[in-house]
PDB file of N, CA and C in Angstrom:
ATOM      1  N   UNK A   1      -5.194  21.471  -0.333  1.00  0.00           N
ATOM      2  CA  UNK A   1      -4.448  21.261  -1.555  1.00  0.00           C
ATOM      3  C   UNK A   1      -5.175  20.300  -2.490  1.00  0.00           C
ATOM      4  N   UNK A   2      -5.752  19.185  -1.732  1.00  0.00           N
ATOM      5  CA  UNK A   2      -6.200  18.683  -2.577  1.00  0.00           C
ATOM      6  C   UNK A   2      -8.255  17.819  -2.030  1.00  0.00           C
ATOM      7  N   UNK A   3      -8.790  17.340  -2.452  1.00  0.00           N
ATOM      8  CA  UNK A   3      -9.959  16.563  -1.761  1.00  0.00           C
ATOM      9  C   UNK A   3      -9.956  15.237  -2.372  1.00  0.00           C
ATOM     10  N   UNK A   4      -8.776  14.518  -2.915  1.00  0.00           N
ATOM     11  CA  UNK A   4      -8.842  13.229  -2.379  1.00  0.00           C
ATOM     12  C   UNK A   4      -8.358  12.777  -1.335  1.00  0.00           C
ATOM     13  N   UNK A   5      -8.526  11.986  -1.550  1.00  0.00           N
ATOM     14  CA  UNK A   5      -7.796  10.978   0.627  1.00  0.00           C
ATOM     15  C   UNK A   5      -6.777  11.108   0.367  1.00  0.00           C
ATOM     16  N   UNK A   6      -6.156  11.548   1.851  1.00  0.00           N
ATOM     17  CA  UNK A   6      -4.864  11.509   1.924  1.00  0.00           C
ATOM     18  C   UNK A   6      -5.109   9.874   2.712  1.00  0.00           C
ATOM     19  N   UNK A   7      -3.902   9.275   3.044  1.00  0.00           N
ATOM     20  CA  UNK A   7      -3.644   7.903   3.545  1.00  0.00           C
ATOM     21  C   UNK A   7      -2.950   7.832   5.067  1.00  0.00           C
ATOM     22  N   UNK A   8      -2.853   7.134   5.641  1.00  0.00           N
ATOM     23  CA  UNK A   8      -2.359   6.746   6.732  1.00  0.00           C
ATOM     24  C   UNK A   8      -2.218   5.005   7.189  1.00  0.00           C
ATOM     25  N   UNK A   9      -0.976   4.973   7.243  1.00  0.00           N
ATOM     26  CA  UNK A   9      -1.127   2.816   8.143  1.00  0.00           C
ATOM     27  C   UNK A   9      -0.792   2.869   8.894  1.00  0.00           C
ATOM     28  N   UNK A  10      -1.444   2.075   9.645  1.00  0.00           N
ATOM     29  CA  UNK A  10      -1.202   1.789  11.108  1.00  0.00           C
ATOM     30  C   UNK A  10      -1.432   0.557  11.417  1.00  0.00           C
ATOM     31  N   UNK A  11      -1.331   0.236  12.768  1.00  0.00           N
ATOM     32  CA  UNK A  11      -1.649  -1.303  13.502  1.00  0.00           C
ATOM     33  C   UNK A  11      -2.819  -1.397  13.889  1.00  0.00           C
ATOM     34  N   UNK A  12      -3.699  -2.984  13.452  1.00  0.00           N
ATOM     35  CA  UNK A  12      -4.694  -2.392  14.284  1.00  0.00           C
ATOM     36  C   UNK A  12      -5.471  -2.202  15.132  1.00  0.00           C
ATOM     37  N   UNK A  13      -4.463  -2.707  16.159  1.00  0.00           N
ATOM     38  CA  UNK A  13      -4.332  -2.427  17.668  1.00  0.00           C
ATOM     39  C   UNK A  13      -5.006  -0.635  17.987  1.00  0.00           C
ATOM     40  N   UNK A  14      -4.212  -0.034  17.343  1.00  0.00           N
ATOM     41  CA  UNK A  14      -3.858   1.643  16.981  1.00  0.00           C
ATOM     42  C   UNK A  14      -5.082   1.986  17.076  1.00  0.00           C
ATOM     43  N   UNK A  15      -5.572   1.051  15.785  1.00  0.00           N
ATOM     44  CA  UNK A  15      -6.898   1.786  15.023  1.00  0.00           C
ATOM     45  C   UNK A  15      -8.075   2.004  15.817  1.00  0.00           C
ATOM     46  N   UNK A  16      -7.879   0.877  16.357  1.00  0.00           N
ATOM     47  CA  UNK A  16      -9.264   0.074  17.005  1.00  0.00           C
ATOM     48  C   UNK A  16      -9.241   1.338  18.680  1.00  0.00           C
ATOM     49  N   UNK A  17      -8.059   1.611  19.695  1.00  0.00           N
ATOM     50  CA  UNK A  17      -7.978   2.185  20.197  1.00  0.00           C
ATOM     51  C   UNK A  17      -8.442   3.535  19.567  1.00  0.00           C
ATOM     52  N   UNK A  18      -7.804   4.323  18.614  1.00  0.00           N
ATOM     53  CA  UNK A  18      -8.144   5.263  18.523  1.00  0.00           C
ATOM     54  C   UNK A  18      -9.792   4.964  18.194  1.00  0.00           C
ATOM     55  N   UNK A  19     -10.427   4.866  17.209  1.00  0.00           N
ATOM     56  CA  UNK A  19     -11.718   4.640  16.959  1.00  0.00           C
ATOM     57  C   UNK A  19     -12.611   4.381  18.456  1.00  0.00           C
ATOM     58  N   UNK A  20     -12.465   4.114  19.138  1.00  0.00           N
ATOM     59  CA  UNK A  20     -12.807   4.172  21.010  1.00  0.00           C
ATOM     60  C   UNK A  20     -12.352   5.400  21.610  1.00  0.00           C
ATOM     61  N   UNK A  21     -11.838   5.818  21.606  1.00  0.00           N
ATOM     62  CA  UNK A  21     -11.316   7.075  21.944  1.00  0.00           C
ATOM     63  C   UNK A  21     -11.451   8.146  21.005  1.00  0.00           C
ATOM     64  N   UNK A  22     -12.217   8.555  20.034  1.00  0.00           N
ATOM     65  CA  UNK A  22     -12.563   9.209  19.328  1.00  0.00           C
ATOM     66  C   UNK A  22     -11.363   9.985  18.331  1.00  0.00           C
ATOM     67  N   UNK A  23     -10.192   9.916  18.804  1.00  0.00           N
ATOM     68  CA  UNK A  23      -9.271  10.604  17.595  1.00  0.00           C
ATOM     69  C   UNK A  23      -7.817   9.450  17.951  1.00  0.00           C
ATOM     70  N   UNK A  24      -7.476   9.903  16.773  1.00  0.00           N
ATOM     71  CA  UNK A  24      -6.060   9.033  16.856  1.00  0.00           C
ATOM     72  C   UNK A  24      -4.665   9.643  17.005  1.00  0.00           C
ATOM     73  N   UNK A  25      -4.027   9.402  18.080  1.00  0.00           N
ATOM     74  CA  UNK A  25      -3.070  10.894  18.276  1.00  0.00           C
ATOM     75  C   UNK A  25      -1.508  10.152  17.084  1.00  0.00           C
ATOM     76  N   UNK A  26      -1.635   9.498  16.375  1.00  0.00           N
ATOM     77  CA  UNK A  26      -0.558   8.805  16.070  1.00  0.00           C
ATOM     78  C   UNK A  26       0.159   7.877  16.509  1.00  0.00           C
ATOM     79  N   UNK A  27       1.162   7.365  15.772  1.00  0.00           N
ATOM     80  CA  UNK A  27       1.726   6.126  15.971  1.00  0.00           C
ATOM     81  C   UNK A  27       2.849   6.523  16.970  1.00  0.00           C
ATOM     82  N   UNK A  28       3.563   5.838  17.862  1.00  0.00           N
ATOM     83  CA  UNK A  28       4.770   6.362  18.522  1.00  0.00           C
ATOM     84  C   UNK A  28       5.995   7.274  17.727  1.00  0.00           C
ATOM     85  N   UNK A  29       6.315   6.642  16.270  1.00  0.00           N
ATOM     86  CA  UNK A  29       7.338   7.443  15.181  1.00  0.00           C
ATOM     87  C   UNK A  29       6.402   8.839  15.190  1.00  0.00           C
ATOM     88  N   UNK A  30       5.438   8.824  15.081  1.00  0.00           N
ATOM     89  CA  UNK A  30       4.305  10.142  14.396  1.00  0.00           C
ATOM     90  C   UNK A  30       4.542  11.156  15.373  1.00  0.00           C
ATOM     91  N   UNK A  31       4.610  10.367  16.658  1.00  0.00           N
ATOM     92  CA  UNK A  31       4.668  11.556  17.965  1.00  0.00           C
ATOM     93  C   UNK A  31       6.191  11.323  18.490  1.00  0.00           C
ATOM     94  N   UNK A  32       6.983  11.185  18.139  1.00  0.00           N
ATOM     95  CA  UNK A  32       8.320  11.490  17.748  1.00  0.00           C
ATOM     96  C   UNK A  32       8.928  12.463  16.865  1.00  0.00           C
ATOM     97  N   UNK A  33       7.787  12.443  15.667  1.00  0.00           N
ATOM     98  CA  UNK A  33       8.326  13.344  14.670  1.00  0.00           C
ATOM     99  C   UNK A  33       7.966  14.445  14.651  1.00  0.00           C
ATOM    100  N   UNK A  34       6.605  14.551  16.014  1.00  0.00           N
ATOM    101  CA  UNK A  34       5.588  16.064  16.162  1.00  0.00           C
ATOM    102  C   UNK A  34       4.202  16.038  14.906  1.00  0.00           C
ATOM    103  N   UNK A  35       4.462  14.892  14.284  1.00  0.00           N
ATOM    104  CA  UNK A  35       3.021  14.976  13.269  1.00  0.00           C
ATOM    105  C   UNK A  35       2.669  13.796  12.731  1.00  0.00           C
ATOM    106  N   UNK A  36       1.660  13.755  12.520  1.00  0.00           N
ATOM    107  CA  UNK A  36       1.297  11.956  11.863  1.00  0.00           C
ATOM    108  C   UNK A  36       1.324  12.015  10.352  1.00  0.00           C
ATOM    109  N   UNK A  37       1.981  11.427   9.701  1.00  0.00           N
ATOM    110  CA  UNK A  37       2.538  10.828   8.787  1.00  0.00           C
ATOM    111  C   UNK A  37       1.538  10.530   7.950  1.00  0.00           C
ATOM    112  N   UNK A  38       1.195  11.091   6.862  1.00  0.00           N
ATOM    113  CA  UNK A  38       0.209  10.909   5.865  1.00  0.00           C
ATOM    114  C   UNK A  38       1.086  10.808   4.482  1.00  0.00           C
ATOM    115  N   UNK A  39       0.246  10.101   3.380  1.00  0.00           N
ATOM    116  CA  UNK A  39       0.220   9.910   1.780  1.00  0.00           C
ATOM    117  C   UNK A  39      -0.638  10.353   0.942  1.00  0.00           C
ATOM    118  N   UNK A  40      -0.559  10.767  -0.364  1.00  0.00           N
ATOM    119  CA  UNK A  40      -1.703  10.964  -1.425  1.00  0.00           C
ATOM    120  C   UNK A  40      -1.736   9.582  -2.033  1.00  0.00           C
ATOM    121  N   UNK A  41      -2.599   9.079  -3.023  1.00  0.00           N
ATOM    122  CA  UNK A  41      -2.535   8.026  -3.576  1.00  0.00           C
ATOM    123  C   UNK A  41      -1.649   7.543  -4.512  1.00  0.00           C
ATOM    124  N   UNK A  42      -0.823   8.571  -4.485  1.00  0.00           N
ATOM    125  CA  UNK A  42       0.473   8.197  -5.791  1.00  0.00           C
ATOM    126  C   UNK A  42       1.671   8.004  -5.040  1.00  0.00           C
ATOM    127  N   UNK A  43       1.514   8.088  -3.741  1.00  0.00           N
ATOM    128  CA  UNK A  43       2.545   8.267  -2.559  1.00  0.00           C
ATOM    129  C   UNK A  43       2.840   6.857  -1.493  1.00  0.00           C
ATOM    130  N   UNK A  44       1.288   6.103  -1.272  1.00  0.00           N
ATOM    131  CA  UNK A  44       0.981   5.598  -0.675  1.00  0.00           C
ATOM    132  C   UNK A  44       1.623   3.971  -0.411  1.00  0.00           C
ATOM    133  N   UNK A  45       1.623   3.420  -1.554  1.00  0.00           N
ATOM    134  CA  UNK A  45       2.923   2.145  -2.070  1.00  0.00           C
ATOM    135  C   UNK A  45       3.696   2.055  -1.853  1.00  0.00           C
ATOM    136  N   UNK A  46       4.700   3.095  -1.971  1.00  0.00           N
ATOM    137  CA  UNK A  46       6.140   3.283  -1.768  1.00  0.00           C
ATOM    138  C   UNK A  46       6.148   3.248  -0.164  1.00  0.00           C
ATOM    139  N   UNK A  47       5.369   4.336   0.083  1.00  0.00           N
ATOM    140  CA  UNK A  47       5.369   4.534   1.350  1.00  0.00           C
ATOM    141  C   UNK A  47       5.545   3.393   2.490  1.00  0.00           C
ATOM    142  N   UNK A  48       4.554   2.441   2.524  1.00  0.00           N
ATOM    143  CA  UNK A  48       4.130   1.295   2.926  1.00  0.00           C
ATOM    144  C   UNK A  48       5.783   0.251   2.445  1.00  0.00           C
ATOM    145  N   UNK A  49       6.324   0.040   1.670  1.00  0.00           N
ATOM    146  CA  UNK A  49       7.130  -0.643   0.862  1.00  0.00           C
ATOM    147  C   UNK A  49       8.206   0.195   1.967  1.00  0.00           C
ATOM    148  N   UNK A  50       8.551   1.436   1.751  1.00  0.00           N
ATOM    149  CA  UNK A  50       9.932   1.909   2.740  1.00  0.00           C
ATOM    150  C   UNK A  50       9.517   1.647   4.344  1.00  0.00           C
ATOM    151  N   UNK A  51       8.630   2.372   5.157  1.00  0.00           N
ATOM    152  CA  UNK A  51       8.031   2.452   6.092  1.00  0.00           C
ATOM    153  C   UNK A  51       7.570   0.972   7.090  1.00  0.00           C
ATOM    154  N   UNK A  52       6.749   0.221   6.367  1.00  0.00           N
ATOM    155  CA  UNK A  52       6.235  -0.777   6.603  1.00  0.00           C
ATOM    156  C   UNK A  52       6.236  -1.971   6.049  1.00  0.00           C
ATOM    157  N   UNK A  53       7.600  -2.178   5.602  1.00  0.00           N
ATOM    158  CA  UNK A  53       8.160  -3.784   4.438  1.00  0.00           C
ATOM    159  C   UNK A  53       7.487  -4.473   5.205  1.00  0.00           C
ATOM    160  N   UNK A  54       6.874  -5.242   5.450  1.00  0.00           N
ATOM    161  CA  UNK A  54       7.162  -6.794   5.669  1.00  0.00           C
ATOM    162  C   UNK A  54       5.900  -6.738   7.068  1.00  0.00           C
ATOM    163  N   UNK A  55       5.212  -5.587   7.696  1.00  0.00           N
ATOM    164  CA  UNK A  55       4.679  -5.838   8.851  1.00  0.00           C
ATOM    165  C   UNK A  55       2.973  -6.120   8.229  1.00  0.00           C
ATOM    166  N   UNK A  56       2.761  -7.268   9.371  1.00  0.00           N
ATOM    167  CA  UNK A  56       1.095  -7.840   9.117  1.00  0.00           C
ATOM    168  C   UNK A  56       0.271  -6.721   9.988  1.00  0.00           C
ATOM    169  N   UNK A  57      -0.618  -7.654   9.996  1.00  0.00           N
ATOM    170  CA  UNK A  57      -1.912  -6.655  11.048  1.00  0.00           C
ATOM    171  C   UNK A  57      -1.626  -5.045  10.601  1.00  0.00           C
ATOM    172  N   UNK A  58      -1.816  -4.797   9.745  1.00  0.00           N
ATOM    173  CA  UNK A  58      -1.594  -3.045   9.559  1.00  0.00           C
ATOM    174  C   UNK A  58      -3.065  -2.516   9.033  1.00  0.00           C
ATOM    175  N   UNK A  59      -3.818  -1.604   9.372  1.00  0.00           N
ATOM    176  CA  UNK A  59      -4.845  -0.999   8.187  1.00  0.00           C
ATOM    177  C   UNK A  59      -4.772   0.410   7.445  1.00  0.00           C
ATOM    178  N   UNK A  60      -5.399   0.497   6.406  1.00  0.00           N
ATOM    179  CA  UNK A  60      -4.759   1.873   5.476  1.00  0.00           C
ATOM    180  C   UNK A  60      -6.681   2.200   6.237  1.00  0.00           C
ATOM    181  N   UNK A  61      -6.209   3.639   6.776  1.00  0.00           N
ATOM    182  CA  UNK A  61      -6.872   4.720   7.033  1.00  0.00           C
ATOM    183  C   UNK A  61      -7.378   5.797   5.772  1.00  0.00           C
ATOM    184  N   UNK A  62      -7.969   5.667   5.407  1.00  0.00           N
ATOM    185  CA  UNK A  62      -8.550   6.989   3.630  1.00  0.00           C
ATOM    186  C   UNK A  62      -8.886   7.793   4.738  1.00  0.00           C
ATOM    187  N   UNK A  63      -8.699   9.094   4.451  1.00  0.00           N
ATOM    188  CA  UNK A  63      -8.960  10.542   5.672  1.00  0.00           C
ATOM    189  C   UNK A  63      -9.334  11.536   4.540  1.00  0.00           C
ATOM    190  N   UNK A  64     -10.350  12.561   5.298  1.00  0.00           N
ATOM    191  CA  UNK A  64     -10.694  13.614   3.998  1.00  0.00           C
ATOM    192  C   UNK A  64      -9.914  15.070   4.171  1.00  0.00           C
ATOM    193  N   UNK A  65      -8.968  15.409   3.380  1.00  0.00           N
ATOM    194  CA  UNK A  65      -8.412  16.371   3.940  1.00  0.00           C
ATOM    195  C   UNK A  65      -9.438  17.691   4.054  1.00  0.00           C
ATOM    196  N   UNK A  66     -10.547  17.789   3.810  1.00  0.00           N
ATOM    197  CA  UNK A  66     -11.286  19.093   3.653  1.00  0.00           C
ATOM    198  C   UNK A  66     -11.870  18.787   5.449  1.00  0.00           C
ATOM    199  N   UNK A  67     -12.078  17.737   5.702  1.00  0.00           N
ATOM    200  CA  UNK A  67     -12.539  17.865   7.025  1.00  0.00           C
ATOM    201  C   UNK A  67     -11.300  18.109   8.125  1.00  0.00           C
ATOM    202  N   UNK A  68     -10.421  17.978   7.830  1.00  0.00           N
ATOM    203  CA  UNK A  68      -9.201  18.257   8.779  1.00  0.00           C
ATOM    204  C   UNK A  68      -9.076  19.815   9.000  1.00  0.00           C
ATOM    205  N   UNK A  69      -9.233  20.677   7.554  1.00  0.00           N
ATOM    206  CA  UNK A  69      -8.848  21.754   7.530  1.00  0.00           C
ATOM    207  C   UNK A  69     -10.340  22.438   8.806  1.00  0.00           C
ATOM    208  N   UNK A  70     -11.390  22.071   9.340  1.00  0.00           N
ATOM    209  CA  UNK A  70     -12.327  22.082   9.955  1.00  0.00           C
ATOM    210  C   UNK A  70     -11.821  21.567  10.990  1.00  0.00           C
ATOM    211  N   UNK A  71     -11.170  20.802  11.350  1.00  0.00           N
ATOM    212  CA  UNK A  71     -11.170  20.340  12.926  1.00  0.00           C
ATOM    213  C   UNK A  71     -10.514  21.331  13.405  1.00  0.00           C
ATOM    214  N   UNK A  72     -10.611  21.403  15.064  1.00  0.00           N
ATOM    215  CA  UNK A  72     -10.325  22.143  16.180  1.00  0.00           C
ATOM    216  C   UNK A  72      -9.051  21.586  16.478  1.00  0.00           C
ATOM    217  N   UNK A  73      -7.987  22.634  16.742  1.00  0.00           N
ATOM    218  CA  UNK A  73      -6.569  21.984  16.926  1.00  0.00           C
ATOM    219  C   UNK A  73      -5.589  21.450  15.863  1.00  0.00           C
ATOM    220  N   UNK A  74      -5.980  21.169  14.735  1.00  0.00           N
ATOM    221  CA  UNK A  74      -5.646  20.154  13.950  1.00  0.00           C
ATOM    222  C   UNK A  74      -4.725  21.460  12.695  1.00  0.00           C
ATOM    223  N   UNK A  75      -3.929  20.986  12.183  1.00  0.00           N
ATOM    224  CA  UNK A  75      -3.449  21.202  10.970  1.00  0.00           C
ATOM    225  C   UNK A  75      -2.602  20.572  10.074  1.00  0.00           C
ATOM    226  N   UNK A  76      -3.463  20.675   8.936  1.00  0.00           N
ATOM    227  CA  UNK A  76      -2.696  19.916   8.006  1.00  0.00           C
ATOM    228  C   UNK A  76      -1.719  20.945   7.046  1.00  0.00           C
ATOM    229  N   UNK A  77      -0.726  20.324   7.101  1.00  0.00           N
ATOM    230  CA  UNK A  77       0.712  20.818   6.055  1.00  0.00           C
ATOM    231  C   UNK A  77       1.065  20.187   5.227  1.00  0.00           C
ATOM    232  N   UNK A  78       1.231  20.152   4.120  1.00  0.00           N
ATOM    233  CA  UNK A  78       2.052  19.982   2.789  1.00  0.00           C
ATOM    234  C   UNK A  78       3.298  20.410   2.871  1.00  0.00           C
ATOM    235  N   UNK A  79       4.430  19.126   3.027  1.00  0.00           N
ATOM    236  CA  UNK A  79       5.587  19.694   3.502  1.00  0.00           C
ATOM    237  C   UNK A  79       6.574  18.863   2.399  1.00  0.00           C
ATOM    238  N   UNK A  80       7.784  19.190   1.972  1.00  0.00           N
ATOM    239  CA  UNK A  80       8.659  18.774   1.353  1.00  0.00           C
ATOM    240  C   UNK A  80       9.173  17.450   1.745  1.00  0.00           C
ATOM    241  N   UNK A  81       9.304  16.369   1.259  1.00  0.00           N
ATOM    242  CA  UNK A  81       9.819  15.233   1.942  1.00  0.00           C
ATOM    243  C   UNK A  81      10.596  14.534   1.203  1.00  0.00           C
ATOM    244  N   UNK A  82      10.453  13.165   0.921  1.00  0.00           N
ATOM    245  CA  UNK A  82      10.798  12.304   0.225  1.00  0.00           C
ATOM    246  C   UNK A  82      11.085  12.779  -1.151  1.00  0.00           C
ATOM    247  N   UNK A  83      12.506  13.458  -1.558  1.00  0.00           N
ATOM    248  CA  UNK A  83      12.484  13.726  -2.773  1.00  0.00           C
ATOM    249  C   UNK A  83      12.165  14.583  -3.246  1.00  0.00           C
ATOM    250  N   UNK A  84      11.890  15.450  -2.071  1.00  0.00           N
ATOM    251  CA  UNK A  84      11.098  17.309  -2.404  1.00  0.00           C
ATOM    252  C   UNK A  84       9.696  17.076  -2.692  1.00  0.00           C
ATOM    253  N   UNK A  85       8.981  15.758  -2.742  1.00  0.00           N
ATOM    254  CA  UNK A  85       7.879  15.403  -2.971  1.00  0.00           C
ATOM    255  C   UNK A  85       7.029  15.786  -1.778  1.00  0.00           C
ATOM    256  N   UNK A  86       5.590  16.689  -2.463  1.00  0.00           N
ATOM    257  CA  UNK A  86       4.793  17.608  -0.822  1.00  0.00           C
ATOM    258  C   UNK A  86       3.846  16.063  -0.415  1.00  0.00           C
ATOM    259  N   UNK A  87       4.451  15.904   0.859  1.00  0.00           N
ATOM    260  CA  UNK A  87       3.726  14.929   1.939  1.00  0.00           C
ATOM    261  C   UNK A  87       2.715  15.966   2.494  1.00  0.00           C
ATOM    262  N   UNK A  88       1.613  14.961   2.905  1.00  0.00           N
ATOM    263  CA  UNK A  88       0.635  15.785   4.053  1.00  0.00           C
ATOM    264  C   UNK A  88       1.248  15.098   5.109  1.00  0.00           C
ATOM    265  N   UNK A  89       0.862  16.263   6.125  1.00  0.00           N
ATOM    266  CA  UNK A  89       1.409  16.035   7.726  1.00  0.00           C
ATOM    267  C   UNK A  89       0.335  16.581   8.361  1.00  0.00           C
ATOM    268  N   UNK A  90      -0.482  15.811   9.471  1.00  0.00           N
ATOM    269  CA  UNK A  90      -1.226  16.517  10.182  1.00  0.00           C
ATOM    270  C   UNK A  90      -0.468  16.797  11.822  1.00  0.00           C
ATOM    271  N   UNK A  91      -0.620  18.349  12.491  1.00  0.00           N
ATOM    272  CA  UNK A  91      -0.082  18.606  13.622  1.00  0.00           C
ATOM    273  C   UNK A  91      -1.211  18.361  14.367  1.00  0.00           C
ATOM    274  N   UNK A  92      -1.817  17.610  15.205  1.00  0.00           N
ATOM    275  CA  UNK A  92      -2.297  17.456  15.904  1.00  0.00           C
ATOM    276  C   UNK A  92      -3.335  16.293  15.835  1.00  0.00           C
ATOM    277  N   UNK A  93      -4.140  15.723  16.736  1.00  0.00           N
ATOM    278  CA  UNK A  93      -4.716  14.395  16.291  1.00  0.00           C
ATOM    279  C   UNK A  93      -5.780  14.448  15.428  1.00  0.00           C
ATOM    280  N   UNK A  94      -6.086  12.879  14.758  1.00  0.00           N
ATOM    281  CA  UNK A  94      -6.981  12.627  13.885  1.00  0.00           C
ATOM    282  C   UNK A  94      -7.908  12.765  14.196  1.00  0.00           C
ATOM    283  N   UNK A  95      -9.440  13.556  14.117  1.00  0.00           N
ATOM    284  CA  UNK A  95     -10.545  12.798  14.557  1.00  0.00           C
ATOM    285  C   UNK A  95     -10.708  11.975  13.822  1.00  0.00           C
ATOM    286  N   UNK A  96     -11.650  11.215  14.373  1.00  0.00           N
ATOM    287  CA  UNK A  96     -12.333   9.662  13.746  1.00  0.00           C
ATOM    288  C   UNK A  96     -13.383   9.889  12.743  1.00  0.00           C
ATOM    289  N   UNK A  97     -13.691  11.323  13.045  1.00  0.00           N
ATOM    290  CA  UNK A  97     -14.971  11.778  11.807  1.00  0.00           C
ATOM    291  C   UNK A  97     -14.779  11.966  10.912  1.00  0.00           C
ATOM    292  N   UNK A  98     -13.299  12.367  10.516  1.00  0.00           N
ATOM    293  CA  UNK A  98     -13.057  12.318   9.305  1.00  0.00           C
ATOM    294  C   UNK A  98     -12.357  11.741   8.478  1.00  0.00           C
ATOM    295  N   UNK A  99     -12.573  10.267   8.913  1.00  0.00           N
ATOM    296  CA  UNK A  99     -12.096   9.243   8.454  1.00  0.00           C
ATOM    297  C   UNK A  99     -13.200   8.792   7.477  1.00  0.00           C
ATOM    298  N   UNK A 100     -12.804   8.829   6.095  1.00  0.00           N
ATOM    299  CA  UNK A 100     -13.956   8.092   5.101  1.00  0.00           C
ATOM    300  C   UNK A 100     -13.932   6.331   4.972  1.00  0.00           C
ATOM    301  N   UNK A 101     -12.995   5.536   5.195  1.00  0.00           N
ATOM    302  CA  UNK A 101     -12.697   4.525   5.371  1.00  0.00           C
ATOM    303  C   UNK A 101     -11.630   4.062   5.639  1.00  0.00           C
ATOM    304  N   UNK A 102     -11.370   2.409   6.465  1.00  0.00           N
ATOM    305  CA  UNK A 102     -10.709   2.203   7.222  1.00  0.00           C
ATOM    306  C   UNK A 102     -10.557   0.408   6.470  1.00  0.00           C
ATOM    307  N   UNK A 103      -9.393  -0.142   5.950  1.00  0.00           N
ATOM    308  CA  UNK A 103      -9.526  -1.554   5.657  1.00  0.00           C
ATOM    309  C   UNK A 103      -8.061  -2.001   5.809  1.00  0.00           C
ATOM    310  N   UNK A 104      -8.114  -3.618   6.058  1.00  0.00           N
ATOM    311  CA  UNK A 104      -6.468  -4.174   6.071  1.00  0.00           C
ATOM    312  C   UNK A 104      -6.152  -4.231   4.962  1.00  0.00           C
ATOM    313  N   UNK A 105      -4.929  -4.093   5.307  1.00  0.00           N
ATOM    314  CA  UNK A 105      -3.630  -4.285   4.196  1.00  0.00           C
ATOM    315  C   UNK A 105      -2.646  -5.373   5.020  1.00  0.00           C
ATOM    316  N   UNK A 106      -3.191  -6.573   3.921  1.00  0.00           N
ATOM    317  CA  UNK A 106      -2.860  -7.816   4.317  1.00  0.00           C
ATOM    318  C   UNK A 106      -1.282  -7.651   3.482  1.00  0.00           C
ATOM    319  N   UNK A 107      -0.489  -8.661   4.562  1.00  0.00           N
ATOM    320  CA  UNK A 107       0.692  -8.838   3.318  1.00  0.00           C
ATOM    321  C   UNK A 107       0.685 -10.149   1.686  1.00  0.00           C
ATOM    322  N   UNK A 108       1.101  -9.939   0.875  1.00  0.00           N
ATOM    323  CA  UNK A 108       0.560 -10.755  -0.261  1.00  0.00           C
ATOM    324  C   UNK A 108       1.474 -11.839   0.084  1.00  0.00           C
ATOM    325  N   UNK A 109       1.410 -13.250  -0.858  1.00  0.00           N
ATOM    326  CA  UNK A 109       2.583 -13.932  -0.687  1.00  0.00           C
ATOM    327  C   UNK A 109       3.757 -13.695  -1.115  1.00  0.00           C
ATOM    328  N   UNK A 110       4.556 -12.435  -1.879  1.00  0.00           N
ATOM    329  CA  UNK A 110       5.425 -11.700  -2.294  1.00  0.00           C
ATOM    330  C   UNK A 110       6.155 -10.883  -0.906  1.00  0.00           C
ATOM    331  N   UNK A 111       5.195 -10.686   0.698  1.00  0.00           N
ATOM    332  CA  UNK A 111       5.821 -10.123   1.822  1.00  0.00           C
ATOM    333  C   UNK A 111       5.424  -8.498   1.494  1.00  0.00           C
ATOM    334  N   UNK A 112       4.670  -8.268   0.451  1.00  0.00           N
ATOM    335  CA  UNK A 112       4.485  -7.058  -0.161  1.00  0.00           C
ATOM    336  C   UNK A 112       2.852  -6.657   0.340  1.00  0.00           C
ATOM    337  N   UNK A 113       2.350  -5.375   0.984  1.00  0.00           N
ATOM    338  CA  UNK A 113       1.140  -5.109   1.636  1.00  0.00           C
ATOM    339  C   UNK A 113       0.134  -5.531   0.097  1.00  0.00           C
ATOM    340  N   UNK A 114      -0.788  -5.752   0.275  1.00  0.00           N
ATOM    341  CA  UNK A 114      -1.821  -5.777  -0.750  1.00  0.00           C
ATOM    342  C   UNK A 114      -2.934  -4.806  -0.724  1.00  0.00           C
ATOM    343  N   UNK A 115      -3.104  -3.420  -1.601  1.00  0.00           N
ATOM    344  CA  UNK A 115      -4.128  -2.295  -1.554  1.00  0.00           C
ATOM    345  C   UNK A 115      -4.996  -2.271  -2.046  1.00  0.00           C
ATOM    346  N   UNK A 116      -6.180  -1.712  -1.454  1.00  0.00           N
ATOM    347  CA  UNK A 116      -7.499  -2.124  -2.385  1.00  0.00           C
ATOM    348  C   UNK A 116      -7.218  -0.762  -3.288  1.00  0.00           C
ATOM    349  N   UNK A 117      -8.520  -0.687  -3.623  1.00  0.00           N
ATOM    350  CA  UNK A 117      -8.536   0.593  -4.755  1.00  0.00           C
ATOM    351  C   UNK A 117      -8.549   1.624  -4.142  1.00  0.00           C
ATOM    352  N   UNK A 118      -7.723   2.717  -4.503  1.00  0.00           N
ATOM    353  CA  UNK A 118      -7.406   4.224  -3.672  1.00  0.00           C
ATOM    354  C   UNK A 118      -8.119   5.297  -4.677  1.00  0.00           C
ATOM    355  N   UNK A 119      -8.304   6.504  -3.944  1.00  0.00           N
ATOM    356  CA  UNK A 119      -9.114   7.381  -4.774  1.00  0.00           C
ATOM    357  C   UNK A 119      -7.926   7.983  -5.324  1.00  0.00           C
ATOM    358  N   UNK A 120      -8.652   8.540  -6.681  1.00  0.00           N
ATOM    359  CA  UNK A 120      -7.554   9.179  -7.350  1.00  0.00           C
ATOM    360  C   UNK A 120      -6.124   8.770  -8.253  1.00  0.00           C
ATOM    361  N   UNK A 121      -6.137   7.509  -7.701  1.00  0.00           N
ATOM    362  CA  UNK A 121      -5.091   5.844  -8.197  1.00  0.00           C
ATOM    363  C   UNK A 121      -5.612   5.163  -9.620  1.00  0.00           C
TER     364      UNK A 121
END
């Protein structure tokens, strides 16, 4: 649908495991819900703000969706969500290869995550 980054946060406990283990199968909610939980860059704020108020140690994952549509096992969906607004959802795990970058999202002194620059933002 699209070839900017889609988004993902996590802990980065998470990260660091998955990145050792070569893919990231999701967060416990992600594999609860049957898919890991992705954003576009106009998505990604809010997201973090409903999802993740107030939690430290988190990092925003940038992922390329053109390499997903290439992985083995993997699919990504554009699904109705928040507001009829199309979320990406990937069914099956992340590889680590197609991760374009990986940085914290510190909380500001507001309790509010702080984002660097997103593609497409």
């Amino acid at each position: 649908m699209t070839d900017q980054a889609i988004y993902h946060i996590c802990r980065r406990a998470e990260w660091e495991a998955a990145r050792a283990a070569g893919s990231y199968p999701g967060s416990s909610q992600d594999r609860a819900d049957g898919f890991i939980h992705f954003s576009g860059p106009d998505q990604v704020v809010a997201s973090a703000a409903k999802h993740r108020a107030g939690q430290p140690d988190l990092v925003l994952v940038a992922v390329d969706p053109a390499a997903l549509e290439a992985a083995p096992g993997a699919a990504l969906r554009w699904e109705a969500s928040r507001g009829g607004a199309l979320f990406p959802h990937l069914y099956g795990p992340l590889p680590v290869g197609a991760v374009r970058w990986v940085k914290p999202l510190p909380l500001g002194p507001d309790g509010r995550h702080v984002f660097p620059p997103l593609d497409g933002s």
